[in-house]
PDB file of N, CA and C in Angstrom:
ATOM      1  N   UNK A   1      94.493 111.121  77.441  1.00  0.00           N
ATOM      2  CA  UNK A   1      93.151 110.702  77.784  1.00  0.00           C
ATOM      3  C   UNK A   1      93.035 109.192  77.571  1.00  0.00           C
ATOM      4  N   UNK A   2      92.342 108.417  78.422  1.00  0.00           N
ATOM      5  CA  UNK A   2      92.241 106.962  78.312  1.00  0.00           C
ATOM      6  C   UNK A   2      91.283 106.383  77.303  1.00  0.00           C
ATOM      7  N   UNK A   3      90.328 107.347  77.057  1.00  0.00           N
ATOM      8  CA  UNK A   3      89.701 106.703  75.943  1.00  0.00           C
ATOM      9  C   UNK A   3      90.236 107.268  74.090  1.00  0.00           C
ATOM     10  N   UNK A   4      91.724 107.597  74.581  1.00  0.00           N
ATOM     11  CA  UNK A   4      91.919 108.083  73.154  1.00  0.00           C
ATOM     12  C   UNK A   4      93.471 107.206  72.982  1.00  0.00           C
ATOM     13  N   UNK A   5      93.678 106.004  73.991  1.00  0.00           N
ATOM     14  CA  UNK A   5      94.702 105.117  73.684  1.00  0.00           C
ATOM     15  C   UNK A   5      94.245 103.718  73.166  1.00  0.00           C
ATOM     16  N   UNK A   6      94.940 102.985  72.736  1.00  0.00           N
ATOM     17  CA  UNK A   6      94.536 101.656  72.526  1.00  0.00           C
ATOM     18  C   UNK A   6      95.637 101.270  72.003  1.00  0.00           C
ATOM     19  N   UNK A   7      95.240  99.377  72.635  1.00  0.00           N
ATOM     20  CA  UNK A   7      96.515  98.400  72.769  1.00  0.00           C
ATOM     21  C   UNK A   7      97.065  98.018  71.576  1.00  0.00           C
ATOM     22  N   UNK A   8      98.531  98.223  71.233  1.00  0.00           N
ATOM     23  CA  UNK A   8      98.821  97.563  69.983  1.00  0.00           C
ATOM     24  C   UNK A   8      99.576  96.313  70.257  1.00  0.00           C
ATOM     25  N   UNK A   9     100.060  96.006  71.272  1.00  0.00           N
ATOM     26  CA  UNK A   9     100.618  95.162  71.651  1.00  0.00           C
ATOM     27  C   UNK A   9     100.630  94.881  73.076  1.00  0.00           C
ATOM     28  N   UNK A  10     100.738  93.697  73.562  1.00  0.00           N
ATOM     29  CA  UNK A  10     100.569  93.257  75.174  1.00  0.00           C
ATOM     30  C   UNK A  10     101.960  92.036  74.922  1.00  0.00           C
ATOM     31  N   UNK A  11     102.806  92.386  76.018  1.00  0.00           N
ATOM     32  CA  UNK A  11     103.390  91.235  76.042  1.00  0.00           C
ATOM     33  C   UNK A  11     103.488  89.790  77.297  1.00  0.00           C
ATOM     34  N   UNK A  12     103.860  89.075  77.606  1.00  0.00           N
ATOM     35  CA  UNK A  12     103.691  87.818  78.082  1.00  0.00           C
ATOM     36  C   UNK A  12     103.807  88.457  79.599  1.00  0.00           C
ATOM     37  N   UNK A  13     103.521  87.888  80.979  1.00  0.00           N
ATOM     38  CA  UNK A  13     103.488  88.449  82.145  1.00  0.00           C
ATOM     39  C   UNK A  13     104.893  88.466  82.273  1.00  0.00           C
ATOM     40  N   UNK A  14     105.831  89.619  82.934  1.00  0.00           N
ATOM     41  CA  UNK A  14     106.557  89.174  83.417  1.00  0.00           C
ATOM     42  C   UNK A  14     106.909  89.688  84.819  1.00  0.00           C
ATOM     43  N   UNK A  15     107.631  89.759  85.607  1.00  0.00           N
ATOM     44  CA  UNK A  15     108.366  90.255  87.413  1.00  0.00           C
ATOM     45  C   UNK A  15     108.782  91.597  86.766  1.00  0.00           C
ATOM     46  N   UNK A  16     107.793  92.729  87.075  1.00  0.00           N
ATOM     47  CA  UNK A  16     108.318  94.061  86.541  1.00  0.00           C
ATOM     48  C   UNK A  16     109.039  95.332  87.410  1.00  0.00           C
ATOM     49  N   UNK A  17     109.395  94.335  88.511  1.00  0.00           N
ATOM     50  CA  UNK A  17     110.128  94.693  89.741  1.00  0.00           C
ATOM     51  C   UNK A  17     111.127  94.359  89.988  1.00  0.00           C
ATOM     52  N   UNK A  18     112.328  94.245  89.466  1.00  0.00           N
ATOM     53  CA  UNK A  18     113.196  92.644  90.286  1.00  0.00           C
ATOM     54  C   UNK A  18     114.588  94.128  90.857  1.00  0.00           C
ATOM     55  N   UNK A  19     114.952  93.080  91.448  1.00  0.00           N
ATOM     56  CA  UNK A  19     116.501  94.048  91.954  1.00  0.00           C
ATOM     57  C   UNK A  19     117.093  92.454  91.708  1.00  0.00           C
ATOM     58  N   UNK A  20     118.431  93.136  91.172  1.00  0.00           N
ATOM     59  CA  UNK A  20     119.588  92.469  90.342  1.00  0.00           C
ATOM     60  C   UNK A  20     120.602  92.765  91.004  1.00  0.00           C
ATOM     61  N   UNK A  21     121.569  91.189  90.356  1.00  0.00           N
ATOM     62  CA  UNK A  21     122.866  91.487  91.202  1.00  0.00           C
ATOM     63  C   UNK A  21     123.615  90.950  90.406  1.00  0.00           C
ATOM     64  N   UNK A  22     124.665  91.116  90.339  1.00  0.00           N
ATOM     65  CA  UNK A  22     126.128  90.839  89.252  1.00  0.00           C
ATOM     66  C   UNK A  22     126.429  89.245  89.281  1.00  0.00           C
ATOM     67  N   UNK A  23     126.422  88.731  88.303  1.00  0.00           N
ATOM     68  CA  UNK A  23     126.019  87.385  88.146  1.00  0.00           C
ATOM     69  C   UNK A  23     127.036  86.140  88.814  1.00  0.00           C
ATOM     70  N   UNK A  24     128.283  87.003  89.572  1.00  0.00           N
ATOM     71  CA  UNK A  24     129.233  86.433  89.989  1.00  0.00           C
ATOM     72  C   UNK A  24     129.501  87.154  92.093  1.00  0.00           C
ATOM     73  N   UNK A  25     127.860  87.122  92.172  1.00  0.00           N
ATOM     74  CA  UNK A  25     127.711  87.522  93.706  1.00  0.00           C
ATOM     75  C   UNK A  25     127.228  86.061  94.527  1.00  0.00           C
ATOM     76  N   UNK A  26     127.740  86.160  95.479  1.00  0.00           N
ATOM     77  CA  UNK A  26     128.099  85.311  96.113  1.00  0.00           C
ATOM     78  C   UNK A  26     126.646  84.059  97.026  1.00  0.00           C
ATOM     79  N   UNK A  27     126.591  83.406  96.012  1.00  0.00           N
ATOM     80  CA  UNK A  27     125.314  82.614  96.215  1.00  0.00           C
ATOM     81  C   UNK A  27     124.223  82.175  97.448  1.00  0.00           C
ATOM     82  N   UNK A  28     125.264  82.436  98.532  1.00  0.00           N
ATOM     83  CA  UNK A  28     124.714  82.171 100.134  1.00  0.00           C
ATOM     84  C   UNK A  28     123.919  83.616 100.177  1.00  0.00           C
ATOM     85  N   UNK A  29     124.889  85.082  99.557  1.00  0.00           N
ATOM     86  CA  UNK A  29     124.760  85.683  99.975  1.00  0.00           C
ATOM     87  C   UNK A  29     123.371  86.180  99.346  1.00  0.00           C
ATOM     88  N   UNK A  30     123.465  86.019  98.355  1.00  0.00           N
ATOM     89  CA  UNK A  30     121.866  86.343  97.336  1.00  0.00           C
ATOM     90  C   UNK A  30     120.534  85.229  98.144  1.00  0.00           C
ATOM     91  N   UNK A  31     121.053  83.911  98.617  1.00  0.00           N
ATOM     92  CA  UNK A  31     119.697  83.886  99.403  1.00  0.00           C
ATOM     93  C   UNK A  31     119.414  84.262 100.592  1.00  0.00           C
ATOM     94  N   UNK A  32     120.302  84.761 100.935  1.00  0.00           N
ATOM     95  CA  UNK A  32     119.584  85.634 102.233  1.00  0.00           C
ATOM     96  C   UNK A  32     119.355  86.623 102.081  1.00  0.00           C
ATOM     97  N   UNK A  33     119.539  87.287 101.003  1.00  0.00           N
ATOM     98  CA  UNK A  33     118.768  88.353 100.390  1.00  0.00           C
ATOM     99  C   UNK A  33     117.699  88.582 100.142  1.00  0.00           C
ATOM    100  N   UNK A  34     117.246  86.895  98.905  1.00  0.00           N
ATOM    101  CA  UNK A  34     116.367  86.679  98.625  1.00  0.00           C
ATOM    102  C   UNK A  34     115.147  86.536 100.187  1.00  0.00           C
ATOM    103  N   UNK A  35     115.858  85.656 101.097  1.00  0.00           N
ATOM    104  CA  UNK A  35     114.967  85.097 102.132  1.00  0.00           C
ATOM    105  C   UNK A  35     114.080  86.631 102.906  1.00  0.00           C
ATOM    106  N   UNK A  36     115.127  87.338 103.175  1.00  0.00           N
ATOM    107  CA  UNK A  36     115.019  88.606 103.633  1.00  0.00           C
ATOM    108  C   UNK A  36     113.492  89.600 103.310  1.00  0.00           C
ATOM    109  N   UNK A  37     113.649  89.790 101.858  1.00  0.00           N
ATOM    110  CA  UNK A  37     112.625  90.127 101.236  1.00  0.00           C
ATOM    111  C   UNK A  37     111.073  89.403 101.419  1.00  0.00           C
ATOM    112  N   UNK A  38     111.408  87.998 101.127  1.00  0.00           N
ATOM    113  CA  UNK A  38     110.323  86.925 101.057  1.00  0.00           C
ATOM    114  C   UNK A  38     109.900  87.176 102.492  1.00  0.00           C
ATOM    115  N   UNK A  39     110.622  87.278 103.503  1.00  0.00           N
ATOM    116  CA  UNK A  39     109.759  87.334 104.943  1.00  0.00           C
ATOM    117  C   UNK A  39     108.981  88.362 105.588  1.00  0.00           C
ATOM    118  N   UNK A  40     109.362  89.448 104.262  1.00  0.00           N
ATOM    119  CA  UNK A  40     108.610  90.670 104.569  1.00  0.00           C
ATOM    120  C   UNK A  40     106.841  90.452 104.662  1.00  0.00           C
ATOM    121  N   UNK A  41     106.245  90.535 105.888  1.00  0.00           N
ATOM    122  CA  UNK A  41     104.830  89.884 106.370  1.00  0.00           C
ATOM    123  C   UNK A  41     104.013  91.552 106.282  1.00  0.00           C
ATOM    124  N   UNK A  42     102.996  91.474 105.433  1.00  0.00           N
ATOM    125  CA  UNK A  42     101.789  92.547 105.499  1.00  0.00           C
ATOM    126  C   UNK A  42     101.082  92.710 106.655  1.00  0.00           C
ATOM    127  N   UNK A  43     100.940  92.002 107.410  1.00  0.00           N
ATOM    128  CA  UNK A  43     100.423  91.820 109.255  1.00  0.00           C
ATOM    129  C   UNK A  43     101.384  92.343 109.884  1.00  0.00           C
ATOM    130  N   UNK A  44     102.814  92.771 109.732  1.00  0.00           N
ATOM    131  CA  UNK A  44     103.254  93.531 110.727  1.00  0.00           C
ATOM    132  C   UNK A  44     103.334  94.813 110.419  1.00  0.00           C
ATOM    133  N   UNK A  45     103.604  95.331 110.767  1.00  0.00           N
ATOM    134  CA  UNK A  45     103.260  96.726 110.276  1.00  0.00           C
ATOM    135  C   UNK A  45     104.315  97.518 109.699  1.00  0.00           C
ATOM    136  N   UNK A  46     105.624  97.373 110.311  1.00  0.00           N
ATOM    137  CA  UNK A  46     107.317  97.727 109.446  1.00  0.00           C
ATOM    138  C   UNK A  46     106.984  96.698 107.864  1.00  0.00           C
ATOM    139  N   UNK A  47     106.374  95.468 108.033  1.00  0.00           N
ATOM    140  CA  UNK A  47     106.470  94.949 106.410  1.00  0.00           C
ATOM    141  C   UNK A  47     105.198  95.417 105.488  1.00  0.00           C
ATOM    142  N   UNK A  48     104.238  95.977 106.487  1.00  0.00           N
ATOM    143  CA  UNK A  48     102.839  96.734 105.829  1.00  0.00           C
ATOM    144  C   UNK A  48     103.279  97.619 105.082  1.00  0.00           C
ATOM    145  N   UNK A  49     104.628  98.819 105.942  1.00  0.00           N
ATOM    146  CA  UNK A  49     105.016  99.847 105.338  1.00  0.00           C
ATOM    147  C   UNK A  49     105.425  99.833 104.165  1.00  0.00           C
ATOM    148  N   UNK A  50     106.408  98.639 104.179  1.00  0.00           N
ATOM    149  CA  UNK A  50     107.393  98.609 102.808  1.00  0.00           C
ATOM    150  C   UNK A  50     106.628  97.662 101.995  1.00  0.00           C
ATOM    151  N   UNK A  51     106.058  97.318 102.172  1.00  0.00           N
ATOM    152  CA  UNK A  51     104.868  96.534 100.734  1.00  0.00           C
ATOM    153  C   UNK A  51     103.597  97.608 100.245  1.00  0.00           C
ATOM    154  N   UNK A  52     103.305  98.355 101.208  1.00  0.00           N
ATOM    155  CA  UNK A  52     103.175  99.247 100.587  1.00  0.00           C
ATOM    156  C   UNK A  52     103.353 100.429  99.805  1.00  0.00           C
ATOM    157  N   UNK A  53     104.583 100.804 100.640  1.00  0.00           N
ATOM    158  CA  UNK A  53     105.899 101.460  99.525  1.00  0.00           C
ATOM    159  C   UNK A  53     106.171 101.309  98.142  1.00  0.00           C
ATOM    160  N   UNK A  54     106.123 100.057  98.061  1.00  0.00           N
ATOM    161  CA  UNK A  54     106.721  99.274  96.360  1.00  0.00           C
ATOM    162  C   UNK A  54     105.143  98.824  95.786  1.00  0.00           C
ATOM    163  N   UNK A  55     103.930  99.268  96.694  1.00  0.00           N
ATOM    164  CA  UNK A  55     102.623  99.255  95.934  1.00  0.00           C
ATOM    165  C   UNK A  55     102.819  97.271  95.311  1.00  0.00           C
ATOM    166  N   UNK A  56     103.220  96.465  96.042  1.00  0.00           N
ATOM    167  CA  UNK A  56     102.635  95.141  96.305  1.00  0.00           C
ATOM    168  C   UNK A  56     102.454  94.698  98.051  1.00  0.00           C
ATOM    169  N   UNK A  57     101.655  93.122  97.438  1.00  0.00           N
ATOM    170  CA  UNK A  57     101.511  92.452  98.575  1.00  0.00           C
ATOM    171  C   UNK A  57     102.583  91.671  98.986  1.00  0.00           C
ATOM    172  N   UNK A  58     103.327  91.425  98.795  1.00  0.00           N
ATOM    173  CA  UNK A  58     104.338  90.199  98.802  1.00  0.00           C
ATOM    174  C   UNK A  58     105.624  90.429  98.061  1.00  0.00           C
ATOM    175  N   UNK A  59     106.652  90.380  98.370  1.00  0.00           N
ATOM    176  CA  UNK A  59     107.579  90.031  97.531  1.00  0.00           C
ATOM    177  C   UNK A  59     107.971  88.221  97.057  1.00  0.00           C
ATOM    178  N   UNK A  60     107.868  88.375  95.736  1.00  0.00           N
ATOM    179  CA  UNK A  60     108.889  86.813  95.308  1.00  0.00           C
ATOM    180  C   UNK A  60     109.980  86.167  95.234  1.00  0.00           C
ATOM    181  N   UNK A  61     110.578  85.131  95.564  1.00  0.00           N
ATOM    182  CA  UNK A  61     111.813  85.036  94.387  1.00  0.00           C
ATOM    183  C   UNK A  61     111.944  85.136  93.054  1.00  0.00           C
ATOM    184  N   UNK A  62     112.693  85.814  92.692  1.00  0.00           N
ATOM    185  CA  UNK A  62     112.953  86.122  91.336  1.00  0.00           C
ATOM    186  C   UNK A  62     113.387  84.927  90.695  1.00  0.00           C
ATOM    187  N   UNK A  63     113.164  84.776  89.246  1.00  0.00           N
ATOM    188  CA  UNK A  63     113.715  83.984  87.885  1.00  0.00           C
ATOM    189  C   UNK A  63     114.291  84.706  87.464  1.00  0.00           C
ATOM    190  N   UNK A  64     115.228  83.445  86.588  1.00  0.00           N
ATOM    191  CA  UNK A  64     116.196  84.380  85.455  1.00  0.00           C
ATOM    192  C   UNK A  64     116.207  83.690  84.592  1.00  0.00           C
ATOM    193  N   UNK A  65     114.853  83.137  84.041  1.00  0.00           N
ATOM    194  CA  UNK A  65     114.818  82.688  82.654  1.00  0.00           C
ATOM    195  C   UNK A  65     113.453  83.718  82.097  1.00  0.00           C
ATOM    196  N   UNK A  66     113.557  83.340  80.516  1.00  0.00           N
ATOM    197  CA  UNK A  66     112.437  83.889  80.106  1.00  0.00           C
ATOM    198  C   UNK A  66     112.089  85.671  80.098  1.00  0.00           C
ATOM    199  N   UNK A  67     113.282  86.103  79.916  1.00  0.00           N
ATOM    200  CA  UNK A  67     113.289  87.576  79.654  1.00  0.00           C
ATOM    201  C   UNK A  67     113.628  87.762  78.244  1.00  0.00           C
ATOM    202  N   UNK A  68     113.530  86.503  77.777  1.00  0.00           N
ATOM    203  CA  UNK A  68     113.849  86.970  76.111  1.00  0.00           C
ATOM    204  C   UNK A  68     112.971  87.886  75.068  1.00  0.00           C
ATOM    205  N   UNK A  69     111.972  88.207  75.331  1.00  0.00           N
ATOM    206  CA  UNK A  69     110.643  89.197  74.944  1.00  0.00           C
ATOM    207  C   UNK A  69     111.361  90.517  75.417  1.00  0.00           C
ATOM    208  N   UNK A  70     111.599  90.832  76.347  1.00  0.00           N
ATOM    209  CA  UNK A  70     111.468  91.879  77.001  1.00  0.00           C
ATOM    210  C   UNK A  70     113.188  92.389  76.783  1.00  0.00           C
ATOM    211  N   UNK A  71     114.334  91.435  77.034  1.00  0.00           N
ATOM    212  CA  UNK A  71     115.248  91.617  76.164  1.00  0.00           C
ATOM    213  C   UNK A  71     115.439  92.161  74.467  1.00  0.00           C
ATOM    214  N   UNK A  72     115.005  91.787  74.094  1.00  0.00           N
ATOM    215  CA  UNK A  72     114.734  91.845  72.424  1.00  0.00           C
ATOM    216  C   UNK A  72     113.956  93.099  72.037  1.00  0.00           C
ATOM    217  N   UNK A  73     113.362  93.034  73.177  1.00  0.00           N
ATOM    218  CA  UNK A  73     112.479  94.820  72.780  1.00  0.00           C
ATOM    219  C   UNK A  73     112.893  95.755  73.109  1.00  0.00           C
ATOM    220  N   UNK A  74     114.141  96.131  74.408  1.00  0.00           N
ATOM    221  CA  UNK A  74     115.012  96.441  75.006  1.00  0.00           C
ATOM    222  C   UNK A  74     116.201  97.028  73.633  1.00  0.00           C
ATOM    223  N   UNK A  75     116.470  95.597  72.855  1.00  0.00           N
ATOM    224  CA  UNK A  75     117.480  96.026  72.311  1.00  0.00           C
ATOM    225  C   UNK A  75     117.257  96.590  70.885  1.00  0.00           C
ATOM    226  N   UNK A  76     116.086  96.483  70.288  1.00  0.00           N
ATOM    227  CA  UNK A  76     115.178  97.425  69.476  1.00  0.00           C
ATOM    228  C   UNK A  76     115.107  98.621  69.734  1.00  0.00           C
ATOM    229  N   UNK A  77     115.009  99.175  71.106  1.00  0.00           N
ATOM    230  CA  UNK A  77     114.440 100.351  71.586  1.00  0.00           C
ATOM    231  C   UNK A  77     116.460 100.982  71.598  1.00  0.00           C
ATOM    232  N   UNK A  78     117.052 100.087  71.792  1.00  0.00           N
ATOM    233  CA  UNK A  78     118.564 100.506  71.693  1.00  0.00           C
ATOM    234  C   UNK A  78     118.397 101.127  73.231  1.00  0.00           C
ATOM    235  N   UNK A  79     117.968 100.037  73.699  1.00  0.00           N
ATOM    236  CA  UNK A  79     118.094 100.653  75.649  1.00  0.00           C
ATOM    237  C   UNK A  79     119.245  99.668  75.770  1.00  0.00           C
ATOM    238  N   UNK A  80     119.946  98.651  75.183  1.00  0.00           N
ATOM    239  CA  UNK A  80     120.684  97.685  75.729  1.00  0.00           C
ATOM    240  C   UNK A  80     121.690  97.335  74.456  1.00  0.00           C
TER     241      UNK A  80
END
């Protein structure tokens, strides 16, 4: 029930979506990956589908800094 939870902790925003790739993949090839995604347009209707699929508007480029929160809690939880 929602009124019988409450927050003990909130952590910093982070990309709670990303698709990953092995850190030794081939750099041309990850931005056209990246580009691929990014051109996915909500006005057409094949990119309406799949943004709505994954329940956003847009896809981003991803970062790869600043997962140290979410790392660290990861390895607490002994997920990593």
């Amino acid at each position: 029930m929602p009124n019988g939870l409450r927050i003990i902790w909130s952590s910093p925003g982070y990309s709670h979506c990303c698709f990953t790739a092995h850190s030794d993949m081939d750099q041309e090839l990850v931005q056209k990956i990246t580009q691929a995604f990014v051109a996915i347009d909500a006005r057409d209707p094949a990119g309406n589908a799949i943004l709505e699929g994954e329940a956003c508007k847009a896809f981003v480029p991803g970062i790869t800094t600043g997962w140290e929160t979410l790392e660290k809690a990861a390895e607490q939880a002994s997920i990593l």
